[in-house]
C-alpha atoms as a PDB file:
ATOM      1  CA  UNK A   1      38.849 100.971  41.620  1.00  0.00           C
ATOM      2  CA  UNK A   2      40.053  99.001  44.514  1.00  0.00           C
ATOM      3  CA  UNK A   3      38.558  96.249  46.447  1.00  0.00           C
ATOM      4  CA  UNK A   4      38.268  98.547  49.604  1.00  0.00           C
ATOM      5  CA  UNK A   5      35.777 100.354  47.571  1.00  0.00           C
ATOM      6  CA  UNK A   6      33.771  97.511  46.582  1.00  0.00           C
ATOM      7  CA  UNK A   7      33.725  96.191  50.233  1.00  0.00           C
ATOM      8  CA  UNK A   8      31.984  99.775  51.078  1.00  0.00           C
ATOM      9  CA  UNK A   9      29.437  98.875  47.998  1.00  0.00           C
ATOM     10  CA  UNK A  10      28.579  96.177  49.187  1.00  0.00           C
ATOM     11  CA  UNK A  11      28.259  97.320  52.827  1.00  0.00           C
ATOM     12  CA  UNK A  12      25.402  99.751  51.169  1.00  0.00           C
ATOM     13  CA  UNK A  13      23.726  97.468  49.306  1.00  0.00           C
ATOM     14  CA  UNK A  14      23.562  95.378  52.037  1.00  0.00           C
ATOM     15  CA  UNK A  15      22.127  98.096  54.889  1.00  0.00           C
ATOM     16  CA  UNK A  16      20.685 100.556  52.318  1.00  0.00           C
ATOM     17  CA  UNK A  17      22.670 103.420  54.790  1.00  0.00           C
ATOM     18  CA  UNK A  18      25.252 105.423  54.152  1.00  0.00           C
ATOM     19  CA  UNK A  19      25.681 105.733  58.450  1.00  0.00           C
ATOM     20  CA  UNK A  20      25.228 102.325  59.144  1.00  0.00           C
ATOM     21  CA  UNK A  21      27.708 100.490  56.360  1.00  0.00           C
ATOM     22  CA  UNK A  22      29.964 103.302  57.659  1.00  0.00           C
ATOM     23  CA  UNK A  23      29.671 101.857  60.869  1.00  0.00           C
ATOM     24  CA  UNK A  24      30.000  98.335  59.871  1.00  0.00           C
ATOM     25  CA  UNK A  25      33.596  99.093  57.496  1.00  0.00           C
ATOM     26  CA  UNK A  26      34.485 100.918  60.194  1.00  0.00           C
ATOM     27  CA  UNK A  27      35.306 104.153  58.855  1.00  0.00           C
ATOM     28  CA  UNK A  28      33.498 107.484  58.964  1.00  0.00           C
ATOM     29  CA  UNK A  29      30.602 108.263  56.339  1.00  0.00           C
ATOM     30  CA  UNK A  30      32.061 110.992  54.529  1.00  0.00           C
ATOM     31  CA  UNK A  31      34.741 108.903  53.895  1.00  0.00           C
ATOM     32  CA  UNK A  32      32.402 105.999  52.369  1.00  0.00           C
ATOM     33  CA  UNK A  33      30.453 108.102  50.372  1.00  0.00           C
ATOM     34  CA  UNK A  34      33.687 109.642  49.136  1.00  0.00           C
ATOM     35  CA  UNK A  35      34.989 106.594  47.736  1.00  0.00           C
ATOM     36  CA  UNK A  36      31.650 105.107  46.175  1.00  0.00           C
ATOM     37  CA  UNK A  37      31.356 108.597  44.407  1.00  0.00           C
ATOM     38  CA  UNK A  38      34.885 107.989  43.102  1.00  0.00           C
ATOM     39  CA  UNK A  39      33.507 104.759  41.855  1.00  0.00           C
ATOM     40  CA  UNK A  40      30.368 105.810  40.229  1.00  0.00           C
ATOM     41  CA  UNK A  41      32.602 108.943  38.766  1.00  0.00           C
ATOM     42  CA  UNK A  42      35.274 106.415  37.350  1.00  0.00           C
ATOM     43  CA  UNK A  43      32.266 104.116  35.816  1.00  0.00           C
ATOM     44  CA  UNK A  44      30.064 107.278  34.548  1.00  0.00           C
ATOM     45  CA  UNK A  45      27.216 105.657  36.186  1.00  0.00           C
ATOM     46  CA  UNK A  46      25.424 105.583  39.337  1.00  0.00           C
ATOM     47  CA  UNK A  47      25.236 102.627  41.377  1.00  0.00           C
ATOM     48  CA  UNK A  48      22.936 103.910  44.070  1.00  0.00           C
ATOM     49  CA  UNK A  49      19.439 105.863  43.755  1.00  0.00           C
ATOM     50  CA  UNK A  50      19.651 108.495  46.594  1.00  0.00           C
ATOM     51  CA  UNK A  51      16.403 109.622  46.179  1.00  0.00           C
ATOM     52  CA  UNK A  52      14.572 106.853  47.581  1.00  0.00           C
ATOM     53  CA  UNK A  53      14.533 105.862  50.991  1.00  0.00           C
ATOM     54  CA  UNK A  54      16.170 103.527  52.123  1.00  0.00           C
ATOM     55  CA  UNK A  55      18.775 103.493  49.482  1.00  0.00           C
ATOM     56  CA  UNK A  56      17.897 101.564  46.386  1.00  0.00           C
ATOM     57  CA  UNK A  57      20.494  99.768  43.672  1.00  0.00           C
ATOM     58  CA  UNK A  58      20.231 101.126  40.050  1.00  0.00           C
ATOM     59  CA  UNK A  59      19.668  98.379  37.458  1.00  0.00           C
ATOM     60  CA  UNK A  60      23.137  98.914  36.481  1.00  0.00           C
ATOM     61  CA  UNK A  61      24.108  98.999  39.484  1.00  0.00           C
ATOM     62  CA  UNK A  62      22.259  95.467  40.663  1.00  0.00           C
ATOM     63  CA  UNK A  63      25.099  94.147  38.069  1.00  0.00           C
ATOM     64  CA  UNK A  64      27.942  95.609  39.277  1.00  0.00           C
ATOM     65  CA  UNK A  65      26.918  94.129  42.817  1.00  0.00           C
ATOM     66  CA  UNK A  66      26.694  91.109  41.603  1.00  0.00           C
ATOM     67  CA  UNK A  67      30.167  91.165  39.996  1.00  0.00           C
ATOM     68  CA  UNK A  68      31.820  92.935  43.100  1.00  0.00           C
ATOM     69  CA  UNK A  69      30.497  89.942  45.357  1.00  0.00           C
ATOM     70  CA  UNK A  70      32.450  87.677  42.993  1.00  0.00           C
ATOM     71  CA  UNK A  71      35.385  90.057  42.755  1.00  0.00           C
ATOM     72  CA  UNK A  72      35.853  89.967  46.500  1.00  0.00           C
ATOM     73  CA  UNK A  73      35.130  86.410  46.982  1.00  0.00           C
ATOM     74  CA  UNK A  74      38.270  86.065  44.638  1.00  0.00           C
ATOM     75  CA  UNK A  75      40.373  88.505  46.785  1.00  0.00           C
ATOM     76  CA  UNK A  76      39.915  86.720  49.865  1.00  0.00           C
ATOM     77  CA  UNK A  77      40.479  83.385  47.905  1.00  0.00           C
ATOM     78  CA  UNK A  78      44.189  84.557  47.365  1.00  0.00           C
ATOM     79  CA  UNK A  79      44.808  84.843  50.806  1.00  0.00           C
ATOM     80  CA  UNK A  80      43.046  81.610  51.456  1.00  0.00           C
ATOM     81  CA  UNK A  81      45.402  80.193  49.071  1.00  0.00           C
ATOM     82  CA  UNK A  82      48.325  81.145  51.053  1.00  0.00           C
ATOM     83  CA  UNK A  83      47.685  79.964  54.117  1.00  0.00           C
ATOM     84  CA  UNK A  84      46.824  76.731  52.611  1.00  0.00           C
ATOM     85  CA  UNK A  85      49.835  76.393  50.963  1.00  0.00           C
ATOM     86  CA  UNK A  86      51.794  77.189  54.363  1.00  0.00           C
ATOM     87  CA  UNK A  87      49.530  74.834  56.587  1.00  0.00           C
ATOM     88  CA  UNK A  88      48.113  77.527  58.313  1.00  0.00           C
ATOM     89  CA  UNK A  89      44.728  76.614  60.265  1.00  0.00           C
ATOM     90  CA  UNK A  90      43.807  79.346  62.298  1.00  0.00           C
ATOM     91  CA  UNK A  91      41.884  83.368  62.368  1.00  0.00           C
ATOM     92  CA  UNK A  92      38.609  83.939  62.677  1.00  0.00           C
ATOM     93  CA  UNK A  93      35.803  81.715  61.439  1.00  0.00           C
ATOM     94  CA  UNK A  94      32.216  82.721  61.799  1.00  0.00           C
ATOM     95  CA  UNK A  95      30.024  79.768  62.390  1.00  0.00           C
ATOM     96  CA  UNK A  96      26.254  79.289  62.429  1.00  0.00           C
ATOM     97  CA  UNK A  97      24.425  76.610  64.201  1.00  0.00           C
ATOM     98  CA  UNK A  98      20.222  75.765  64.234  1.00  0.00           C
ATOM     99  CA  UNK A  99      19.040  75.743  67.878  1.00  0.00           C
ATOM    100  CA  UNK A 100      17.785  72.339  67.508  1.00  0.00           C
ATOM    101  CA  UNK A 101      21.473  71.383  67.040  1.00  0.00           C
ATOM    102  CA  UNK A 102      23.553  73.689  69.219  1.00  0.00           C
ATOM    103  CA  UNK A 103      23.051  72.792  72.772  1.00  0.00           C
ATOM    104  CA  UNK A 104      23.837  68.745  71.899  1.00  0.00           C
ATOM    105  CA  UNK A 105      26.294  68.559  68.994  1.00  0.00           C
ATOM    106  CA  UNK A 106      28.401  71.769  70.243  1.00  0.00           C
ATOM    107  CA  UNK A 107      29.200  70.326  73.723  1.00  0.00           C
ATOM    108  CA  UNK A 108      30.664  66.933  71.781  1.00  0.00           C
ATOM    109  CA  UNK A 109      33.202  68.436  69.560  1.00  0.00           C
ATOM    110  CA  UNK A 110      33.826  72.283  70.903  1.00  0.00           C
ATOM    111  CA  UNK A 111      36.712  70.865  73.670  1.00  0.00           C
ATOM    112  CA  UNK A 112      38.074  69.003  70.691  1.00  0.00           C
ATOM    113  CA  UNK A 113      38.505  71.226  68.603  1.00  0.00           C
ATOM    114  CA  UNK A 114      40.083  73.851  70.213  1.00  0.00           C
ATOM    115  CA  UNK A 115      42.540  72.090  72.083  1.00  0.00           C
ATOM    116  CA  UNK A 116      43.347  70.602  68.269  1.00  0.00           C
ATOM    117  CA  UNK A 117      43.143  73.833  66.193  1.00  0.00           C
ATOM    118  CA  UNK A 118      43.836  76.455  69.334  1.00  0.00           C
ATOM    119  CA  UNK A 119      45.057  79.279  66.136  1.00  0.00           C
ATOM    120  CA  UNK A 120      40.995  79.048  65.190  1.00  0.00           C
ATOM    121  CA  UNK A 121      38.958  81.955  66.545  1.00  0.00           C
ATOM    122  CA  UNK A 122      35.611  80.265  66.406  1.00  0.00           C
ATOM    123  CA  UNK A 123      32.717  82.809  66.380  1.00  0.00           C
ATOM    124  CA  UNK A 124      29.445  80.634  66.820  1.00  0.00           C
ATOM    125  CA  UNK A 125      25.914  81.879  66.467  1.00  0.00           C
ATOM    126  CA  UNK A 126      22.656  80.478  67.187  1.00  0.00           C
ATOM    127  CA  UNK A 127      20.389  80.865  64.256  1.00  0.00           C
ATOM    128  CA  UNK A 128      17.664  79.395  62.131  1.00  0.00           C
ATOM    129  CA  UNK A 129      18.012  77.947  58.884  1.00  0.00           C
ATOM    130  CA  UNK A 130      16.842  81.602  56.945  1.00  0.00           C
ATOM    131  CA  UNK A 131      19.064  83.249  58.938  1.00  0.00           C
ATOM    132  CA  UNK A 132      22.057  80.897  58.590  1.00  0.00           C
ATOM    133  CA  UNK A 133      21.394  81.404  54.355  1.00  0.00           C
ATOM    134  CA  UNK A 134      20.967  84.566  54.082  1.00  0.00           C
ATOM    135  CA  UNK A 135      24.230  85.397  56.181  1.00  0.00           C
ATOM    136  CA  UNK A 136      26.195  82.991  54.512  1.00  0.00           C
ATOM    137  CA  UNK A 137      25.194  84.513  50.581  1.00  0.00           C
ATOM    138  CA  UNK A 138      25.984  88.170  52.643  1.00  0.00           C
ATOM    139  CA  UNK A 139      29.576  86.830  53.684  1.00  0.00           C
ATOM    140  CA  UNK A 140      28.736  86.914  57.261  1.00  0.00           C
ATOM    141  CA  UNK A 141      29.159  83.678  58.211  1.00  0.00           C
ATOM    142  CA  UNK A 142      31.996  80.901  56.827  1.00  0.00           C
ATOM    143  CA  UNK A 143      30.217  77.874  57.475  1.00  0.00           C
ATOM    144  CA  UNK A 144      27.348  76.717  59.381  1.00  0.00           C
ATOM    145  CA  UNK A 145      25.592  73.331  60.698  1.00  0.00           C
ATOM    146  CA  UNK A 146      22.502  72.727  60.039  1.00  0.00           C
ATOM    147  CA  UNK A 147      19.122  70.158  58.597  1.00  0.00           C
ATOM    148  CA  UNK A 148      19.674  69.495  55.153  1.00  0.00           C
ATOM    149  CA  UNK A 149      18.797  68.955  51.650  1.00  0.00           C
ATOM    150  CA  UNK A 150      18.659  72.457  51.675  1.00  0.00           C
ATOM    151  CA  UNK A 151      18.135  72.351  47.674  1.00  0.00           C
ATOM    152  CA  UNK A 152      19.934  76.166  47.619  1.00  0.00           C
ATOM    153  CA  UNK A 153      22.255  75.807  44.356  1.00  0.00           C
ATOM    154  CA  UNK A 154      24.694  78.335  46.149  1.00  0.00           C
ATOM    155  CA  UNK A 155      25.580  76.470  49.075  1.00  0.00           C
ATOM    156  CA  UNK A 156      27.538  73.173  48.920  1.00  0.00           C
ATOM    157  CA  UNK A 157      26.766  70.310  51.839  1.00  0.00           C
ATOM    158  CA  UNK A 158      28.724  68.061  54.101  1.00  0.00           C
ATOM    159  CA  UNK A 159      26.503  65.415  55.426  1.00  0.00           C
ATOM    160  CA  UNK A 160      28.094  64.806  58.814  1.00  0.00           C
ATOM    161  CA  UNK A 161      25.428  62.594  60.366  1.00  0.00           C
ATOM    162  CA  UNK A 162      22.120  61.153  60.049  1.00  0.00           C
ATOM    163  CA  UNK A 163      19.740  62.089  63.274  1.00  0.00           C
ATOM    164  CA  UNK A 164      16.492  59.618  63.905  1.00  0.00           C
ATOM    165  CA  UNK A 165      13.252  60.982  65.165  1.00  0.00           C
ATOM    166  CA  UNK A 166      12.487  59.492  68.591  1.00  0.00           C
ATOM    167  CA  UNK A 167       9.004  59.554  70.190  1.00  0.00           C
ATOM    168  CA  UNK A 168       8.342  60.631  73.665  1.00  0.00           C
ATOM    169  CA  UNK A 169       5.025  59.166  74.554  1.00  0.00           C
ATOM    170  CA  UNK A 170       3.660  59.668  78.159  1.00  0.00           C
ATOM    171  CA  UNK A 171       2.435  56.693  80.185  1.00  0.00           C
ATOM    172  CA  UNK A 172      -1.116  57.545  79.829  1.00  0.00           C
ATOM    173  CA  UNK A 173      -1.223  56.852  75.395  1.00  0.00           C
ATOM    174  CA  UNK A 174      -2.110  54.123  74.125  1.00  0.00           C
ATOM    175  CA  UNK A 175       0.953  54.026  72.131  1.00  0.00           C
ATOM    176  CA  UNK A 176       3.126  53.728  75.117  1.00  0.00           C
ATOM    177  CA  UNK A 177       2.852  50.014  75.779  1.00  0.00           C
ATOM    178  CA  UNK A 178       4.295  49.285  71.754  1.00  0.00           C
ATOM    179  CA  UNK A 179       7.933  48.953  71.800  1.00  0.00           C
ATOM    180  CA  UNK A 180       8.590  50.130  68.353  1.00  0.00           C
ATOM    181  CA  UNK A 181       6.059  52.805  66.463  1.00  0.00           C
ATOM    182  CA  UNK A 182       5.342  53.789  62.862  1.00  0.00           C
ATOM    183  CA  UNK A 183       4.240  56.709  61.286  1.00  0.00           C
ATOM    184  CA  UNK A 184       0.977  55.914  60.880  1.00  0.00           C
ATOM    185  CA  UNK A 185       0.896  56.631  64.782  1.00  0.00           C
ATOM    186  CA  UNK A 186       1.182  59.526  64.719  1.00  0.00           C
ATOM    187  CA  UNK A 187      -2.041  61.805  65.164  1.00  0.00           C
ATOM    188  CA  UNK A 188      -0.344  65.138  64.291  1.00  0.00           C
ATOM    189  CA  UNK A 189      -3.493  66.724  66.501  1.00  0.00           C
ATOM    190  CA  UNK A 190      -1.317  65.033  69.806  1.00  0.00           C
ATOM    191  CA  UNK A 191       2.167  65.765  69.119  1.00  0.00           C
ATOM    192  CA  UNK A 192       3.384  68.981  70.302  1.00  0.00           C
ATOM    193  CA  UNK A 193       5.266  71.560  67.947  1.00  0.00           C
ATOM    194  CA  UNK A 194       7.942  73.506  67.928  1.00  0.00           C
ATOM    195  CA  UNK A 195       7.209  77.638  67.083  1.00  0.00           C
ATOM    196  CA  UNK A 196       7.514  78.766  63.486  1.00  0.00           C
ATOM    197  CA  UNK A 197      11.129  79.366  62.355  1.00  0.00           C
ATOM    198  CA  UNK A 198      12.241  75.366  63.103  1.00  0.00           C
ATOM    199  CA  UNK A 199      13.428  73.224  60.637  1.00  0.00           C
ATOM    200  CA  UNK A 200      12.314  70.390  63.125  1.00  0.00           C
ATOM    201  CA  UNK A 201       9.165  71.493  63.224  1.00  0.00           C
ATOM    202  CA  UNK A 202       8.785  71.337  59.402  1.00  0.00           C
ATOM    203  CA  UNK A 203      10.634  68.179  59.633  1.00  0.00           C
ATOM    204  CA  UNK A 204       7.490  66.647  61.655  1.00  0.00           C
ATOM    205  CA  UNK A 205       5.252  68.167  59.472  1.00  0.00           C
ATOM    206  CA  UNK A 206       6.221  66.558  56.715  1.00  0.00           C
ATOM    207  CA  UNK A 207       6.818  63.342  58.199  1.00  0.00           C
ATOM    208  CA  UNK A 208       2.778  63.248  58.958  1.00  0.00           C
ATOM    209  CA  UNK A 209       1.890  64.345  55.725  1.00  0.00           C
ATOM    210  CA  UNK A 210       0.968  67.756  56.629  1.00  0.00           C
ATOM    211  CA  UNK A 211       2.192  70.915  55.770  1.00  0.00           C
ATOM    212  CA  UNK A 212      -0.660  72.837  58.031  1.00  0.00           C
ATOM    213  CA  UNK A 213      -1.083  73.381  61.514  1.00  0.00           C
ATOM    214  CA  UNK A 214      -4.197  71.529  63.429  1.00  0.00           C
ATOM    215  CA  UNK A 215      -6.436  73.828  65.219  1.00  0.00           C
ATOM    216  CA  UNK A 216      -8.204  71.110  66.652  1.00  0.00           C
ATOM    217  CA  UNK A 217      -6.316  71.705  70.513  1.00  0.00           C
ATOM    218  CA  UNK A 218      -8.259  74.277  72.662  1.00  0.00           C
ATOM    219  CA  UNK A 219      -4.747  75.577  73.408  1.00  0.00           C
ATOM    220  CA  UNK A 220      -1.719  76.911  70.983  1.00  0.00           C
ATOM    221  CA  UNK A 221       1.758  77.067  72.353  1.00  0.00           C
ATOM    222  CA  UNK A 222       5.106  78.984  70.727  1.00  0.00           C
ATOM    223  CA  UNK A 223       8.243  77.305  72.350  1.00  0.00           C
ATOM    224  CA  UNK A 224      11.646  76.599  71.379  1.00  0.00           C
ATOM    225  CA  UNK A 225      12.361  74.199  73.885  1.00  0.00           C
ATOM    226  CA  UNK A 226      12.185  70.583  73.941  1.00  0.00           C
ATOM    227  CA  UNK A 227      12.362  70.887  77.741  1.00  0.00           C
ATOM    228  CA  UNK A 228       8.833  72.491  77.398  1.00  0.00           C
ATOM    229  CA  UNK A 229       7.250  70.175  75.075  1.00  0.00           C
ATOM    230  CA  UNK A 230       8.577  66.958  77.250  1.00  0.00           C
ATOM    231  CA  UNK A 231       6.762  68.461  80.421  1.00  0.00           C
ATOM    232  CA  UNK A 232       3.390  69.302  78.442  1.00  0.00           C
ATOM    233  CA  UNK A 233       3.327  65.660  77.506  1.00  0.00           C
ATOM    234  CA  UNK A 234       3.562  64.154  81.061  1.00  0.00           C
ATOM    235  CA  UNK A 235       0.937  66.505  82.087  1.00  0.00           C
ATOM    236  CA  UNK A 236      -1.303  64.739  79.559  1.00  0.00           C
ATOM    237  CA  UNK A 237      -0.995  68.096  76.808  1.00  0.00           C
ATOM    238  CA  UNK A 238       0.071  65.415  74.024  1.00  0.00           C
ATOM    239  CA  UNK A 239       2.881  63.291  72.162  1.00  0.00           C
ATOM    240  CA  UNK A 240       6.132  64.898  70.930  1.00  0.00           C
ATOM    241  CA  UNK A 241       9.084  64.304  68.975  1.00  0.00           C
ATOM    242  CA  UNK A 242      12.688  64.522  69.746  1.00  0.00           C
ATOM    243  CA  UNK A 243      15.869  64.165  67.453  1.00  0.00           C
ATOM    244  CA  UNK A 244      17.927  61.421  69.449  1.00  0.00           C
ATOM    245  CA  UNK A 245      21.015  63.008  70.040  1.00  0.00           C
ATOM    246  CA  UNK A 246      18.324  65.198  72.735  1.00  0.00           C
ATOM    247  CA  UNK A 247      17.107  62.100  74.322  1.00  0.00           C
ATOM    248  CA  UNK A 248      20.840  60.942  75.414  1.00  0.00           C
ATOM    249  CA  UNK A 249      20.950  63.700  78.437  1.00  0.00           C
ATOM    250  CA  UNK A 250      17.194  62.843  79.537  1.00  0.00           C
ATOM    251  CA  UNK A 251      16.539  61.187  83.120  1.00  0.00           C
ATOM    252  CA  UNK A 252      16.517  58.207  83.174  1.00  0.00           C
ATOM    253  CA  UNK A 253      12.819  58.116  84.530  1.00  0.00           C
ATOM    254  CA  UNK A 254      11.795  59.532  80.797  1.00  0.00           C
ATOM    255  CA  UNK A 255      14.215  57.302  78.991  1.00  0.00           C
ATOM    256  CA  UNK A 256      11.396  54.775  79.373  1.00  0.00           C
ATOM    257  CA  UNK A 257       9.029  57.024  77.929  1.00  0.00           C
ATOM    258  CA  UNK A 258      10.796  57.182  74.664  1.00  0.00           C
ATOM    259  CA  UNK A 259       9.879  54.972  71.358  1.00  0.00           C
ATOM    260  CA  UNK A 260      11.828  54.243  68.778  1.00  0.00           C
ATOM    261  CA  UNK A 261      10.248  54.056  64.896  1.00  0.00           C
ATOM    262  CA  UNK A 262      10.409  51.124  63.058  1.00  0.00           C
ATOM    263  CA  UNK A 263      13.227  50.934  59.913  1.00  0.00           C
ATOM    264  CA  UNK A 264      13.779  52.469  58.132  1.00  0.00           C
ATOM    265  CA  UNK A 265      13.715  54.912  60.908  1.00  0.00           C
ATOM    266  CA  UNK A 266      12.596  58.555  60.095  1.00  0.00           C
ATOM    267  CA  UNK A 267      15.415  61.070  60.611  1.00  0.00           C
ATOM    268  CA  UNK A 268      17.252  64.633  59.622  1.00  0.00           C
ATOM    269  CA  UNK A 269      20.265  65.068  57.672  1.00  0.00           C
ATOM    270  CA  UNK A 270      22.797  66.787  59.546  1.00  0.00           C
ATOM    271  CA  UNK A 271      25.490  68.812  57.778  1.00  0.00           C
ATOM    272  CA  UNK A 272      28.150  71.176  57.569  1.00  0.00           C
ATOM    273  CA  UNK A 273      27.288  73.906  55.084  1.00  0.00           C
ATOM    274  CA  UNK A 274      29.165  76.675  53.047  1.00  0.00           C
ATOM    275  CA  UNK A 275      29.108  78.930  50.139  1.00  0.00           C
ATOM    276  CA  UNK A 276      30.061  77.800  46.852  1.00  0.00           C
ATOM    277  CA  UNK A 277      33.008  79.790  46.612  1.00  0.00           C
ATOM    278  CA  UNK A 278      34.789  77.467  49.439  1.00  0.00           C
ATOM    279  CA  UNK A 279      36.856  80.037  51.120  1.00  0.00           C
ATOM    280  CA  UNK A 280      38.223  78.546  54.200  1.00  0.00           C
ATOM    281  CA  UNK A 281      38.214  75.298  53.273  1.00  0.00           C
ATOM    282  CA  UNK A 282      41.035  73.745  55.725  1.00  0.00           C
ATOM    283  CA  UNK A 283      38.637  75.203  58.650  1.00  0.00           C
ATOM    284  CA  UNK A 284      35.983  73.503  57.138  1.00  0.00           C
ATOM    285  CA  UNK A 285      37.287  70.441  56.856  1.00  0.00           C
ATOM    286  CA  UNK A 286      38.824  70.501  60.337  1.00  0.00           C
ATOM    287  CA  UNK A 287      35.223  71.479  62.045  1.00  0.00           C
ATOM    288  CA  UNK A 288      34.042  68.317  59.819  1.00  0.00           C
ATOM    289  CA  UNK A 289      36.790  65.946  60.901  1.00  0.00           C
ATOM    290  CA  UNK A 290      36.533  66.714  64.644  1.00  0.00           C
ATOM    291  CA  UNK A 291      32.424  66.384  64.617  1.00  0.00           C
ATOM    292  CA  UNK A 292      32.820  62.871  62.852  1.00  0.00           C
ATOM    293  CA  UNK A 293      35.484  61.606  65.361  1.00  0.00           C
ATOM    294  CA  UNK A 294      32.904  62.189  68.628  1.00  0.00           C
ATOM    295  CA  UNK A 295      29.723  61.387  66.783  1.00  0.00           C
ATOM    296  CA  UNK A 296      30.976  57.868  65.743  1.00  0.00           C
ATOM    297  CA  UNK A 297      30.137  56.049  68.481  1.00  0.00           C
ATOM    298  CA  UNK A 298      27.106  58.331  69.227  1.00  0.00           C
ATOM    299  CA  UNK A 299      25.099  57.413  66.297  1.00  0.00           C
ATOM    300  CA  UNK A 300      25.448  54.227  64.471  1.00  0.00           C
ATOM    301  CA  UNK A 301      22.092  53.903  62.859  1.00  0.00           C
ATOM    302  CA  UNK A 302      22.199  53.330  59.121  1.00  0.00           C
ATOM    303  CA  UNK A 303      18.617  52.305  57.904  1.00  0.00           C
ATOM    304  CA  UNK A 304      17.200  55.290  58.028  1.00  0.00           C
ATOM    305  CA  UNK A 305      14.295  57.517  55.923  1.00  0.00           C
ATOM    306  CA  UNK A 306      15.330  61.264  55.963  1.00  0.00           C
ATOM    307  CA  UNK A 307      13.046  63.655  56.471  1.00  0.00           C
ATOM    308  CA  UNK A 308      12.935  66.928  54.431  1.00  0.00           C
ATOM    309  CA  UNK A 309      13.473  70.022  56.718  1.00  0.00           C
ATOM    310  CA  UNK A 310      12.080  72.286  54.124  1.00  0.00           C
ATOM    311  CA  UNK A 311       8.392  73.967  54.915  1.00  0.00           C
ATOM    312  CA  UNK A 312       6.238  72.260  51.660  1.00  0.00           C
ATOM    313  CA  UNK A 313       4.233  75.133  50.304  1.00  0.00           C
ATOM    314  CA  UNK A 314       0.711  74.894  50.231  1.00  0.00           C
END
């Protein structure tokens, strides 16, 4: 039994597909099959039911998944020890990043780092928070940045900064002449959402106390962009809320439009994230070194309520 052969397990129990883990081990799918039947032959069991489609795990072979996920993890571990040990900071790391947090934190530390760590092959992704956990347990991504407590005892958490909520409330509400707002508001039927799939959505949600949409509004929209909501608002659509690091790069005719909350301000919790087994760890550290030098003088706020990103279940 060799590791090479538990990488193709695992490619099968991942794709349930001979063809298609073939094609992501790069190898041909004779050859795959081959060496899983070697396995199952060696073990006198079988690890995959053929007979269904797509492929299904055995029982038995559910465990020995399990144990060949650790069993790899440990294999790469030895050559993370290595270049530890040597100093070594560079290859290819695999990052993930939520799109409410790519196109302003990226910008800030990207030039950074790779004129610091220029060895590093960063590979960065834009994906939501399901997508960023389920890669990372599949070994597909190293680390990732996104809204946290994610509450997920597999993946550990670097809280790199704390993020407030801002308002942006067109001239026309009556909450625009306050200088400061609370919660209490807010009128969840006003403020205009983010599509299904954001954290920052959820984080709103819960913030008002409601884990349900409002089907109040003769309209419904599905965006991902701020830029969207902002011009809704002005046309008189509603409120909205924007996590601050946004409202830096605004003009400074909508600048005035924006209200702060009242402290303890309501924000996210911004962090670096990665599986348990820490592989990588000197990358890891660097990414959260570099994103603390730029965001130090960005944001300074400290009283602050944080806001669970986590969709509450009705």
């Amino acid at each position: 039994m060799t590791i090479t052969q538990l990488q193709y397990v695992l490619a099968v129990a991942e794709h349930k597909n001979f063809t298609l883990a073939a094609e992501k081990c790069f190898v041909t799918q004779p050859t795959l099959s081959m060496q899983i039947q070697k396995i199952e032959e060696e073990l006198s069991i079988l690890i995959f039911d053929r007979s269904k489609k797509p492929i299904q795990l055995t029982d038995i072979g559910q465990k020995i998944v399990n144990q060949a996920k650790n069993i790899v993890n440990e294999a790469d571990r030895i050559k993370d020890i290595v270049e530890q040990q040597k100093g070594f900071i560079g290859g290819e790391f695999r990052l993930g990043i939520i799109p409410t947090i790519m196109p302003t934190l990226l910008p800030m530390f990207l030039n950074n780092f790779i004129k610091k760590y220029p060895k590093v092959k960063l590979l960065i992704e834009e994906l939501n928070t399901d997508e960023i956990i389920l890669k990372l347990k599949n070994g597909h991504l190293d680390a990732a940045i996104a809204a946290t407590p994610l509450e997920d005892e597999k993946i550990k958490e670097i809280v790199l900064y704390f993020e407030p909520f801002v308002a942006y409330i067109p001239e026309h509400h009556a909450s625009f002449q306050k200088q400061e707002i609370e919660v209490s508001d807010l009128n969840l039927n006003e403020i205009l959402l983010l599509q299904d799939g954001h954290c920052f959505r959820d984080g709103i949600l819960n913030l008002c106390k409601n884990g349900s949409d409002s089907d109040q509004n003769n309209f419904q929209i599905q965006s991902g962009s701020f830029e969207t909501l902002i011009k809704l608002a002005d046309e008189g659509l509603g409120t909205t809320l924007l996590p601050y690091l946004h409202t830096l790069d605004l003009k400074e005719s909508d600048k005035l439009k924006l209200r702060n909350f009242k402290e303890p301000k309501p924000a996210r919790e911004v962090s670096l994230i990665y599986p348990k087994s820490e592989l990588k760890m000197q990358i890891i550290d660097a990414i959260r070194s570099t994103i603390a030098g730029v965001v130090k003088g960005a944001i300074v706020f400290q009283n602050v309520q944080i806001i669970s990103p986590l969709q509450k279940k009705s």
